[in-house]
N, C-alpha and C. Protein backbone atom coordinates (compact mmCIF):
# COMPACT_ATOMS: atom_id res chain seq x y z
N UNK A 1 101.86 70.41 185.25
CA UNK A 1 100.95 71.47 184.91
C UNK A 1 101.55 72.46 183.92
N UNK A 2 102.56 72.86 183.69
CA UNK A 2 103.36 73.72 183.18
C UNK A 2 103.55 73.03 181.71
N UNK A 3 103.43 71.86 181.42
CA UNK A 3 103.57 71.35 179.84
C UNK A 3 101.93 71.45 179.59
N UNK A 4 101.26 71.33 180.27
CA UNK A 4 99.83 71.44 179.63
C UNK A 4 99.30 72.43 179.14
N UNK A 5 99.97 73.34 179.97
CA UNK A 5 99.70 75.31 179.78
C UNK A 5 100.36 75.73 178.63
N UNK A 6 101.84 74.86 178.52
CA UNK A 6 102.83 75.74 177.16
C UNK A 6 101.94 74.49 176.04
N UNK A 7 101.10 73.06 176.24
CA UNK A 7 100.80 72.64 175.11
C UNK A 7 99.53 73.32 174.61
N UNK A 8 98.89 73.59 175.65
CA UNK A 8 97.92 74.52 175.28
C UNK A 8 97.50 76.18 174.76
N UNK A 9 98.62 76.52 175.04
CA UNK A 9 99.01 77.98 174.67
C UNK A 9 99.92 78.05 173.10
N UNK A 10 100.78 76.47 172.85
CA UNK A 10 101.14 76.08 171.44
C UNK A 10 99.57 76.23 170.64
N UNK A 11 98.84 75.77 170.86
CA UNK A 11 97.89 75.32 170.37
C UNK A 11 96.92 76.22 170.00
N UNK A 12 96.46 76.91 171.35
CA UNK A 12 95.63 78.52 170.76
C UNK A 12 96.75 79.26 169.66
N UNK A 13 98.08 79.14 169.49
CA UNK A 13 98.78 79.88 168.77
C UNK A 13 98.54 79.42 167.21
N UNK A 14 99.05 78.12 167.08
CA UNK A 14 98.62 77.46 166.00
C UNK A 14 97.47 77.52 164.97
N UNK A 15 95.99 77.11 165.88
CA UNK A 15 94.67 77.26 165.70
C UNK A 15 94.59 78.91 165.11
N UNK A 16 95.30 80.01 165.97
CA UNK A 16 95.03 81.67 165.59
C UNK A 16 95.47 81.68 164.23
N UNK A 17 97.29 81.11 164.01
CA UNK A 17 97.57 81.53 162.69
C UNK A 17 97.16 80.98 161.56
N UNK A 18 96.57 79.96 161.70
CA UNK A 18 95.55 78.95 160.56
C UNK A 18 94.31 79.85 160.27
N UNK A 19 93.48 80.39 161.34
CA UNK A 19 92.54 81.46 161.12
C UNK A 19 93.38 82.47 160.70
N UNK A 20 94.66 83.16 160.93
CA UNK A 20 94.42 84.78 159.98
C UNK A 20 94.99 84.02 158.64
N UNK A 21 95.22 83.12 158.51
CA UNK A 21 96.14 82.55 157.00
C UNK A 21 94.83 82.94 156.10
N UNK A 22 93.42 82.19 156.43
CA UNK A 22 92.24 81.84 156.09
C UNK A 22 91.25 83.11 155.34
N UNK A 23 91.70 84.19 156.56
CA UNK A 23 90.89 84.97 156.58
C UNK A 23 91.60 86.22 155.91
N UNK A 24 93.34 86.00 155.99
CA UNK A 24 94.24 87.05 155.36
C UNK A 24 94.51 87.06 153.94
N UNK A 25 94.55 85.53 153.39
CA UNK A 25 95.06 85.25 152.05
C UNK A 25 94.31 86.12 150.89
N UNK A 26 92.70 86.05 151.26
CA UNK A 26 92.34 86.69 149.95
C UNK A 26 92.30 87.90 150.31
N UNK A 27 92.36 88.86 151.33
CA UNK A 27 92.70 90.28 151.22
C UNK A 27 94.05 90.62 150.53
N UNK A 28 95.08 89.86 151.18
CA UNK A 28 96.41 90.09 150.49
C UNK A 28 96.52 90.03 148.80
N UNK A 29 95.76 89.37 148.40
CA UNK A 29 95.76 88.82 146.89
C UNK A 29 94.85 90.15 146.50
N UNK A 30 93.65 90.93 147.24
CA UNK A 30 93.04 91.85 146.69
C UNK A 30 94.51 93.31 147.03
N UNK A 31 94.70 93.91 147.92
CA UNK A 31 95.58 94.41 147.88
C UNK A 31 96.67 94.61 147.08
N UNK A 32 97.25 93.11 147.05
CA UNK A 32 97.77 93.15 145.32
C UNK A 32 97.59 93.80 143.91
N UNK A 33 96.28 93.21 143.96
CA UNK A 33 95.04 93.96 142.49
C UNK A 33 95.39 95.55 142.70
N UNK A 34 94.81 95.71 144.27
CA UNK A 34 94.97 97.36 144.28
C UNK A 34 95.97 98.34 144.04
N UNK A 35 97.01 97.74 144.43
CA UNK A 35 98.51 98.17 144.20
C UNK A 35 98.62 98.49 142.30
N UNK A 36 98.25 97.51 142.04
CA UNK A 36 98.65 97.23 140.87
C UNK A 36 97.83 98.45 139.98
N UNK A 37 96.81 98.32 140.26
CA UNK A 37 95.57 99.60 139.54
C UNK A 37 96.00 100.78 140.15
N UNK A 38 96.30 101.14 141.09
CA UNK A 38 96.97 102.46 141.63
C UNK A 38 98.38 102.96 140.78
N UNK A 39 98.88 101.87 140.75
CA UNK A 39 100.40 102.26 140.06
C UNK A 39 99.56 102.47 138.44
N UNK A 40 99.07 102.16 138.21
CA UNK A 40 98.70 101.59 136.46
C UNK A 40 97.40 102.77 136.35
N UNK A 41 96.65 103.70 137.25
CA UNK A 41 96.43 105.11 137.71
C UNK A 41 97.54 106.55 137.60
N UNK A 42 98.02 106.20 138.36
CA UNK A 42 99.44 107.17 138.42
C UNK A 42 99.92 107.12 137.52
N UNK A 43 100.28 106.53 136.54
CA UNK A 43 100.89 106.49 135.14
C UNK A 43 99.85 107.24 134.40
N UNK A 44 98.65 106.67 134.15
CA UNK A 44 97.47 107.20 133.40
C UNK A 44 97.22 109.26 133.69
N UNK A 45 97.55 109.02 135.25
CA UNK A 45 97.59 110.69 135.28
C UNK A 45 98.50 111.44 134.87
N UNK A 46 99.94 110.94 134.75
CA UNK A 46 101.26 111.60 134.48
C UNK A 46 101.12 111.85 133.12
N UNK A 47 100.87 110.36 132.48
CA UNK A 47 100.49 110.97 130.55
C UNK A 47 99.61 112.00 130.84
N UNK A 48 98.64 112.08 131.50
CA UNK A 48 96.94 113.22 131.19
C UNK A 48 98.01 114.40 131.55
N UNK A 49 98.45 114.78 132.64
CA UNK A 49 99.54 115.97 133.10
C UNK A 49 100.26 116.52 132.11
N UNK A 50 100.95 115.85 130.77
CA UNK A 50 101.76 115.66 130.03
C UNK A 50 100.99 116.64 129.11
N UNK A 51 99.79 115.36 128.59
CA UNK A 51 99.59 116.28 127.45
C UNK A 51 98.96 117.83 127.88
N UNK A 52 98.01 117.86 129.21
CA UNK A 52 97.67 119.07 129.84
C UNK A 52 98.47 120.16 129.04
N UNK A 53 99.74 120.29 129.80
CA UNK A 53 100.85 120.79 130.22
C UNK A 53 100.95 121.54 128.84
N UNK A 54 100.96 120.51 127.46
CA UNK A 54 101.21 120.07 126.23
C UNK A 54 100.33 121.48 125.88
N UNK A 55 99.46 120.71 125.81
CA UNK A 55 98.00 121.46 125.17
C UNK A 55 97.75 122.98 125.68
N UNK A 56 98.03 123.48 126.73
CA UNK A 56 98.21 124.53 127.02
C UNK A 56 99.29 125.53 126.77
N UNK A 57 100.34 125.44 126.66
CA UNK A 57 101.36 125.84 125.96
C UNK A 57 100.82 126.67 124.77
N UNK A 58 100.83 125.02 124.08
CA UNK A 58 100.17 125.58 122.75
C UNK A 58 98.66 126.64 122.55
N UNK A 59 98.03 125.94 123.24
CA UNK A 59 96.88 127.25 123.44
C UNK A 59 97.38 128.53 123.80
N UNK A 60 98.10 128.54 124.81
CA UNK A 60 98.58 130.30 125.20
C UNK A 60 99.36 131.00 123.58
N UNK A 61 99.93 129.86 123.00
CA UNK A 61 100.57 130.68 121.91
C UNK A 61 99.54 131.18 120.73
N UNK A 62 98.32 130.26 120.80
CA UNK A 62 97.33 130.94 119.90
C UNK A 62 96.56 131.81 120.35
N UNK A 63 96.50 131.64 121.67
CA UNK A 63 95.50 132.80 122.11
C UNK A 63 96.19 134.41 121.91
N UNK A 64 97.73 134.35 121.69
CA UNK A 64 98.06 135.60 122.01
C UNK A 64 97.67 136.18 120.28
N UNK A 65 97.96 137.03 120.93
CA UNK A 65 98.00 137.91 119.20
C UNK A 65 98.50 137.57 117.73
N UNK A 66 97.81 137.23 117.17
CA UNK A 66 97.71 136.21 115.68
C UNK A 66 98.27 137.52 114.80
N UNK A 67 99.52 137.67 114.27
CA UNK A 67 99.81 138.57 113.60
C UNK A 67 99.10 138.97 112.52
N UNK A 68 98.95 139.93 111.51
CA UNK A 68 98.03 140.14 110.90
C UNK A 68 99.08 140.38 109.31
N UNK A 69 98.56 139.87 108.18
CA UNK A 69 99.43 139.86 106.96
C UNK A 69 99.68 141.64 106.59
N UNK A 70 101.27 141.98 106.80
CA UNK A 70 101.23 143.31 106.29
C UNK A 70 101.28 143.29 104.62
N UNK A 71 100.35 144.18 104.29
CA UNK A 71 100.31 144.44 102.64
C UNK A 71 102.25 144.87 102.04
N UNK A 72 102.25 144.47 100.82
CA UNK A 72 103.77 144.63 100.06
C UNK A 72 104.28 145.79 100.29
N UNK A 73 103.56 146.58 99.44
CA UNK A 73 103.35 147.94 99.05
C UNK A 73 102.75 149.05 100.13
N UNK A 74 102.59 148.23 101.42
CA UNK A 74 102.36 149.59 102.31
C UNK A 74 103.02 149.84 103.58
N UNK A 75 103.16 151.15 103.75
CA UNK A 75 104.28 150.93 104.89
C UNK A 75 103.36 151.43 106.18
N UNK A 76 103.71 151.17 106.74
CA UNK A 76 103.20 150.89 108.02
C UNK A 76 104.49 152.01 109.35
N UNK A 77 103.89 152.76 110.19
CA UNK A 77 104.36 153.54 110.70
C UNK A 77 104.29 153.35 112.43
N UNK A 78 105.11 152.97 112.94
CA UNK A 78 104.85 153.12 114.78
C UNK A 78 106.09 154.08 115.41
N UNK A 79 104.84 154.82 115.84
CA UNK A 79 105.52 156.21 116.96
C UNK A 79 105.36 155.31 118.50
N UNK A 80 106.01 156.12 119.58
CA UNK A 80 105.86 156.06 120.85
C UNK A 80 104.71 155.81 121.31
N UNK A 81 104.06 157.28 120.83
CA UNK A 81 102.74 157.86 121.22
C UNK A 81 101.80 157.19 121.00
N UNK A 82 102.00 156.14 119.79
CA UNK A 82 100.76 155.33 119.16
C UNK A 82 100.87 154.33 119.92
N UNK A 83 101.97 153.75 120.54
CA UNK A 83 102.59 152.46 121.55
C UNK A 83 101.50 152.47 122.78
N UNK A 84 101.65 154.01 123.21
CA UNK A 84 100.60 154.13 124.98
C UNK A 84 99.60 154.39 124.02
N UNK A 85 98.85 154.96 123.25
CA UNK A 85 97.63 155.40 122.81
C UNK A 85 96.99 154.42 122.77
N UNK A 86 97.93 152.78 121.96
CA UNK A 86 97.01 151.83 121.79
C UNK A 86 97.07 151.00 123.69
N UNK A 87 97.95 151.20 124.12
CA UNK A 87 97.58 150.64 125.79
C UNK A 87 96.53 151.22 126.45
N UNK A 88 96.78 152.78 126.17
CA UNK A 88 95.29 153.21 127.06
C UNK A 88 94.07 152.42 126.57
N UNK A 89 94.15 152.44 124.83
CA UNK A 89 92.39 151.86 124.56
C UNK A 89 92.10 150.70 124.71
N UNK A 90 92.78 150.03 124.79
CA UNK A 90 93.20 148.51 125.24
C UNK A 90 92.75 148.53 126.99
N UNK A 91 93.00 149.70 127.72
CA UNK A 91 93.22 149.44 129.07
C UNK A 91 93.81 148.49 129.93
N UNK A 92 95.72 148.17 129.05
CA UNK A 92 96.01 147.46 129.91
C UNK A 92 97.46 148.06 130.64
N UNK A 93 97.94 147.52 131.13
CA UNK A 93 99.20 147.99 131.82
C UNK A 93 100.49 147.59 130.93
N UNK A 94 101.43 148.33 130.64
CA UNK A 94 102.98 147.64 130.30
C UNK A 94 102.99 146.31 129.99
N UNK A 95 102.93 145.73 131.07
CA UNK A 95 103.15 144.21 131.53
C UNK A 95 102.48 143.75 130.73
N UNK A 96 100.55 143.19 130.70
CA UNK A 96 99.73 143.26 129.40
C UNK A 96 99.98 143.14 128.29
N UNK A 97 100.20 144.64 128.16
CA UNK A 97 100.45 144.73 126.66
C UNK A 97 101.66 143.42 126.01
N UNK A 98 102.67 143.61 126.75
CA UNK A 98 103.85 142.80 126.27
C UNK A 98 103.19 141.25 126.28
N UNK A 99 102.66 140.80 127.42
CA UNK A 99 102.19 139.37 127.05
C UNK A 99 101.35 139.21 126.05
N UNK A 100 100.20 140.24 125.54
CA UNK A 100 99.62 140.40 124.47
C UNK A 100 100.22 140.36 123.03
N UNK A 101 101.42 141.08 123.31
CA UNK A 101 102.13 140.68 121.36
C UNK A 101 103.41 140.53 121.77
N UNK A 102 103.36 139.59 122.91
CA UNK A 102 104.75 138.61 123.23
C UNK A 102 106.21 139.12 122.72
N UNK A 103 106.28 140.41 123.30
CA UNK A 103 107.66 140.97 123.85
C UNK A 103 107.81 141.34 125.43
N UNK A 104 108.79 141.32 125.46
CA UNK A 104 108.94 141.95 127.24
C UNK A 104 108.60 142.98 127.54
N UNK A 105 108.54 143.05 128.90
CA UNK A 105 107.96 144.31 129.50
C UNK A 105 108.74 145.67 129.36
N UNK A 106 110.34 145.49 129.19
CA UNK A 106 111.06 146.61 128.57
C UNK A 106 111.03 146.86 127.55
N UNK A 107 110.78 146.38 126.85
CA UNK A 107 110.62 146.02 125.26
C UNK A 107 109.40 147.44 125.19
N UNK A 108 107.86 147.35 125.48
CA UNK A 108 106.87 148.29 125.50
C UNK A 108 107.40 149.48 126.23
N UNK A 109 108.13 149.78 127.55
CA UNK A 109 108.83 151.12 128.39
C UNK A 109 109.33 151.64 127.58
N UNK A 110 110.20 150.67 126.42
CA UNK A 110 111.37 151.58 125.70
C UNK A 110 110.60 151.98 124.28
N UNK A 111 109.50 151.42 124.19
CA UNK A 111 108.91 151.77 123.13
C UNK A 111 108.26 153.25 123.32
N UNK A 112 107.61 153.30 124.35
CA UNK A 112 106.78 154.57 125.31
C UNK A 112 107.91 155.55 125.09
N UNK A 113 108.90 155.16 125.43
CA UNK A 113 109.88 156.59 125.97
C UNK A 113 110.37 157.33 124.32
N UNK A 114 110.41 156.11 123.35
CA UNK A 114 110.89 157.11 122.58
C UNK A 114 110.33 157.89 121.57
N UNK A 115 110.34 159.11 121.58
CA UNK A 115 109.74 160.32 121.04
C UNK A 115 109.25 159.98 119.30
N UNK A 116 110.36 158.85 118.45
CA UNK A 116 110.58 158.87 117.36
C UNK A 116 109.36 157.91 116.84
N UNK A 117 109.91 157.29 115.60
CA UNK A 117 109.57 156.91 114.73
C UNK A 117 110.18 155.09 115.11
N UNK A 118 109.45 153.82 115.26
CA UNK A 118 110.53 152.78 116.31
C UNK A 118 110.37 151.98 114.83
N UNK A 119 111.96 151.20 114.77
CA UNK A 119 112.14 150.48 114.44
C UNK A 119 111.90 148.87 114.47
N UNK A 120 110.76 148.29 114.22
CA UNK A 120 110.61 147.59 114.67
C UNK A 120 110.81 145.97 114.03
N UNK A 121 110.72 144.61 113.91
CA UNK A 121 111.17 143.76 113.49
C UNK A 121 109.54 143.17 112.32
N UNK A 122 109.22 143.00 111.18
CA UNK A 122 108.00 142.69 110.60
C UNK A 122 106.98 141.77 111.24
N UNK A 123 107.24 140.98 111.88
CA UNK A 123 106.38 139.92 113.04
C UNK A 123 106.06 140.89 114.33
N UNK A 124 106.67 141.87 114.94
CA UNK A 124 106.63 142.09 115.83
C UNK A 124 105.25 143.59 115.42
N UNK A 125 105.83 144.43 114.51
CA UNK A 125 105.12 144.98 114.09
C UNK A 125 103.53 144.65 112.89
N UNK A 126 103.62 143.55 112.72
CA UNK A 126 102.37 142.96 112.32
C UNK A 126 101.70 142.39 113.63
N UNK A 127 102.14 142.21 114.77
CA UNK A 127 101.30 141.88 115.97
C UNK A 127 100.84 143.06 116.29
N UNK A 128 101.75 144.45 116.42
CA UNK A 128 101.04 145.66 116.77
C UNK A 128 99.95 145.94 116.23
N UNK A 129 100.36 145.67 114.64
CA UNK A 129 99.14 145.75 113.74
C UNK A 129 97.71 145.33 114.49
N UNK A 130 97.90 143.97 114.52
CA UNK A 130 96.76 143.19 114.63
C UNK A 130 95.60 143.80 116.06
N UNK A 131 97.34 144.14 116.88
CA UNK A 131 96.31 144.76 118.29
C UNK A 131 95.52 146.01 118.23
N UNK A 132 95.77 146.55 117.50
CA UNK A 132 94.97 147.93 117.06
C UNK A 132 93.69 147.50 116.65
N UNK A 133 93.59 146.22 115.90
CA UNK A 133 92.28 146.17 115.35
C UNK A 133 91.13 145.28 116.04
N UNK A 134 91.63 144.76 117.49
CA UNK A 134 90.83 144.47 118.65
C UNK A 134 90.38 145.44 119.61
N UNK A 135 89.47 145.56 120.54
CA UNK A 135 88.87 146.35 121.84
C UNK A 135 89.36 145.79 123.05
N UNK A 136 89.15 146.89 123.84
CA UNK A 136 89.61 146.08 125.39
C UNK A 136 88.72 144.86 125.59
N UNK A 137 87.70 144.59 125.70
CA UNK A 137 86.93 143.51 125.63
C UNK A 137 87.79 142.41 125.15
N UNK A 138 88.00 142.79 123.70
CA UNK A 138 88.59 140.90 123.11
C UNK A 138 90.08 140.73 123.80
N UNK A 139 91.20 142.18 123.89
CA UNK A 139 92.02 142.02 124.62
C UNK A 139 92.64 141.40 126.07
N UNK A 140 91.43 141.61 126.89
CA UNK A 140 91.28 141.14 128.29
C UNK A 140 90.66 139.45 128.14
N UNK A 141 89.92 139.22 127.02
CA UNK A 141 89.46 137.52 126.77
C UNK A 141 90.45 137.02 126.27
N UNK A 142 90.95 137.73 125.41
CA UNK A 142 92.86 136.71 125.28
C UNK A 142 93.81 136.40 126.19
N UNK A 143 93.63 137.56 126.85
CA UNK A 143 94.81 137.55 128.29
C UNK A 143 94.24 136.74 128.96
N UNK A 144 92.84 136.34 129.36
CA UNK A 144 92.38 135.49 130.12
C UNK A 144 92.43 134.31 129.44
N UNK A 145 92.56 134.02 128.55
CA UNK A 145 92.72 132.45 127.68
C UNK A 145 94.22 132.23 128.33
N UNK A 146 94.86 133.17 128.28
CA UNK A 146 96.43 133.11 128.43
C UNK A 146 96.71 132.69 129.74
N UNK A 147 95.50 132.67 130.68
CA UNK A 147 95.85 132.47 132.19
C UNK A 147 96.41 133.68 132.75
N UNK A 148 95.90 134.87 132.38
CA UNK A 148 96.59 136.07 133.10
C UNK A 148 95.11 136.95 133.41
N UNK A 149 95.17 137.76 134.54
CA UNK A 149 94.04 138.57 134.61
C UNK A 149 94.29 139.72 134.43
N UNK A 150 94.16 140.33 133.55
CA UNK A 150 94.23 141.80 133.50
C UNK A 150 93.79 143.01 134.15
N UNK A 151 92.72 142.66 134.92
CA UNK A 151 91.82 143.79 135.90
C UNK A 151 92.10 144.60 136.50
N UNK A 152 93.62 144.87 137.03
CA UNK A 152 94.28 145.74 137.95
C UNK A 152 95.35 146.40 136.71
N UNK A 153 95.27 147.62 137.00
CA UNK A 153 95.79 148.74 136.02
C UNK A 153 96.98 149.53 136.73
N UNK A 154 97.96 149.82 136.43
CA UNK A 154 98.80 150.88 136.99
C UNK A 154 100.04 149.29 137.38
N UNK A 155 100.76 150.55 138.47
CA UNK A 155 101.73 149.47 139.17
C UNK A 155 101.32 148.82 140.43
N UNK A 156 101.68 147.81 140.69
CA UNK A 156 101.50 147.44 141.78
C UNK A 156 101.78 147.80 143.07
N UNK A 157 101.25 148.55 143.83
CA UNK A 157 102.42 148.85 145.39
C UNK A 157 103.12 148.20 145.95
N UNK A 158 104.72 148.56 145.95
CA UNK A 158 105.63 147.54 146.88
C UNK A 158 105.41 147.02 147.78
N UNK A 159 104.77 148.03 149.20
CA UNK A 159 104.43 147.25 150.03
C UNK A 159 102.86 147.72 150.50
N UNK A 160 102.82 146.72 151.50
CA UNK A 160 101.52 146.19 151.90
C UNK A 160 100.91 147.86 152.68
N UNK A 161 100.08 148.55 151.86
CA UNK A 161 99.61 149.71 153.14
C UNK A 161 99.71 149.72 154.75
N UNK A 162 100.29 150.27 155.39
CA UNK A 162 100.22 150.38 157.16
C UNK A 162 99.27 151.56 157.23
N UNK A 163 98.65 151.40 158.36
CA UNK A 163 97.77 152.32 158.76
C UNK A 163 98.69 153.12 159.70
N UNK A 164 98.52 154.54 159.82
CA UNK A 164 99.24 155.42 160.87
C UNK A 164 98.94 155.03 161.93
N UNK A 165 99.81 155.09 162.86
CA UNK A 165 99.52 154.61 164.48
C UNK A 165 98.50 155.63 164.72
N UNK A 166 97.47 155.73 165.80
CA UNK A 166 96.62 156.37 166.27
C UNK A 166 97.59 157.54 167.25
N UNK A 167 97.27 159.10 167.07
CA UNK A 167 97.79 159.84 167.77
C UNK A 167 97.25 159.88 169.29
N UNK A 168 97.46 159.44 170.29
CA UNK A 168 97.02 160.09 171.47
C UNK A 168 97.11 161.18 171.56
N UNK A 169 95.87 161.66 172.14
CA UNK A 169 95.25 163.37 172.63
C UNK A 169 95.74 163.70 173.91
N UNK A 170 96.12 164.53 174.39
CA UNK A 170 96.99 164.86 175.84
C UNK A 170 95.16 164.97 177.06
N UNK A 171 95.65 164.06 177.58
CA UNK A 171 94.26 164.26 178.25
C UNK A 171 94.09 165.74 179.15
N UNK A 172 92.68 166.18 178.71
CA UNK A 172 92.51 167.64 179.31
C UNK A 172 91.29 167.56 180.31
N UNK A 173 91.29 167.88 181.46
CA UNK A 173 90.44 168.27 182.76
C UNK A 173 88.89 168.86 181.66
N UNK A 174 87.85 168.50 181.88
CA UNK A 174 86.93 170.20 181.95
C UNK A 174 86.94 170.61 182.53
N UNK A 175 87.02 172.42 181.90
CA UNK A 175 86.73 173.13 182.95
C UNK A 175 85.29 173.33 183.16
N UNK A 176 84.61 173.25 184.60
CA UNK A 176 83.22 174.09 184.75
C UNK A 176 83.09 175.40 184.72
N UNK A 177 82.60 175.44 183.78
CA UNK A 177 81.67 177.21 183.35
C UNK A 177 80.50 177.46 184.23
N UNK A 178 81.14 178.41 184.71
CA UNK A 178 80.18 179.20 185.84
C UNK A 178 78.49 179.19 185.31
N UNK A 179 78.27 178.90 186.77
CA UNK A 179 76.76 178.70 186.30
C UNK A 179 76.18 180.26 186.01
N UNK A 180 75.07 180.44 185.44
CA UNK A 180 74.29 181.43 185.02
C UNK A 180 73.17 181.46 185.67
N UNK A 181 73.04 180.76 186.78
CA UNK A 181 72.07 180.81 187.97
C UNK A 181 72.20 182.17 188.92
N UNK A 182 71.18 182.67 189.30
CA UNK A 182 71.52 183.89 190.21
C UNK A 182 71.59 183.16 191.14
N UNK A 183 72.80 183.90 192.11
CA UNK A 183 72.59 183.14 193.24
C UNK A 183 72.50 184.11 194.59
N UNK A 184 71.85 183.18 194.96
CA UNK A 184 70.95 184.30 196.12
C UNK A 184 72.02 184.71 197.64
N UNK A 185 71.59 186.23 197.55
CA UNK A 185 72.93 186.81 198.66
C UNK A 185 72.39 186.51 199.68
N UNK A 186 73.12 186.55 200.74
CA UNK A 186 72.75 186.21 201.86
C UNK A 186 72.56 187.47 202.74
N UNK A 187 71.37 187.74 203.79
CA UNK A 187 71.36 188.62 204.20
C UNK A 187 72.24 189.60 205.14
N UNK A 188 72.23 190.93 205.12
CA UNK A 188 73.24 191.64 205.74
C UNK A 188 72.67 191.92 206.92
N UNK A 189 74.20 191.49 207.74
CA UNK A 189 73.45 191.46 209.24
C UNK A 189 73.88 193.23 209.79
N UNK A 190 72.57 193.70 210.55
CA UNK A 190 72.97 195.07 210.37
C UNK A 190 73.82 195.35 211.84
């Protein structure tokens, strides 16, 4: 009895792996395909990432401030005062401004602070140029081409506001205030 059971239990084994061979082969061969288009995908996205990456770059550098041709013969003058005058009308912050005609953010502080007459480099001061002759409007649509939002003005707060703990009040009794009822005497015993 025991060879009939292991020939028969050979046999359901046999018969099973002939069925998944049957029924496995052409999934495995599609799986294949899939592998293959997935990898040959992933490549296709890494170039698209690439040039993304590419193409934006380059866009942020045109979106910023397109210097403007200074004339031969004319000189051109930047104070401090004209530095914040043109940030206020602009309405942007330090920070802003500098990504706007692509110097640093110390670069505009140290411009602010000084009282004089600034020395500045001909590219750098033909971008000033140019920003004078935009509105906050086109200013804030460049910065937003640039991937930056401009909307928040001033500095940022270090930290996160806390609310004051709530003071507890020392708990107080009422007092009852005498009533204003007459109250009736009682008779005198004579």
């Amino acid at each position: 009895m025991p060879n009939v059971m292991k020939v028969l239990k050979d046999e359901i084994t046999r018969l099973s792996k002939k069925q998944a061979r049957t029924v496995g082969t052409p999934i495995r061969k599609d799986i294949a395909g899939f592998r293959k288009a997935i990898a040959a995908l992933r490549r296709d996205v890494a170039s698209l990432q690439r040039d993304v990456k590419a193409y934006s770059i380059e866009f942020k550098k045109k979106a910023a401030v397109e210097p403007a041709p200074v004339e031969e013969g004319k000189r051109v003058w930047v104070f401090g005062k004209g530095i914040r005058a043109l940030r206020k009308k602009l309405g942007l912050s330090q920070e802003y401004l500098a990504k706007l005609i692509d110097v640093s953010v110390q670069s505009v502080a140290l411009w602010e602070r000084n009282p004089g007459r600034l020395d500045l480099r001909p590219s750098t001061l033909a971008k000033i140029m140019a920003a004078r002759s935009i509105g906050a409007r086109e200013a804030k649509l460049r910065l937003a081409n640039m991937g930056l939002n401009p909307k928040q003005r001033g500095r940022r707060p270090r930290f996160e506001p806390v609310e004051a703990p709530a003071v507890k009040k020392p708990a107080v009794k009422p007092v009852k205030a005498p009533s204003k009822k007459p109250t009736k005497k009682a008779p005198r015993k004579k």
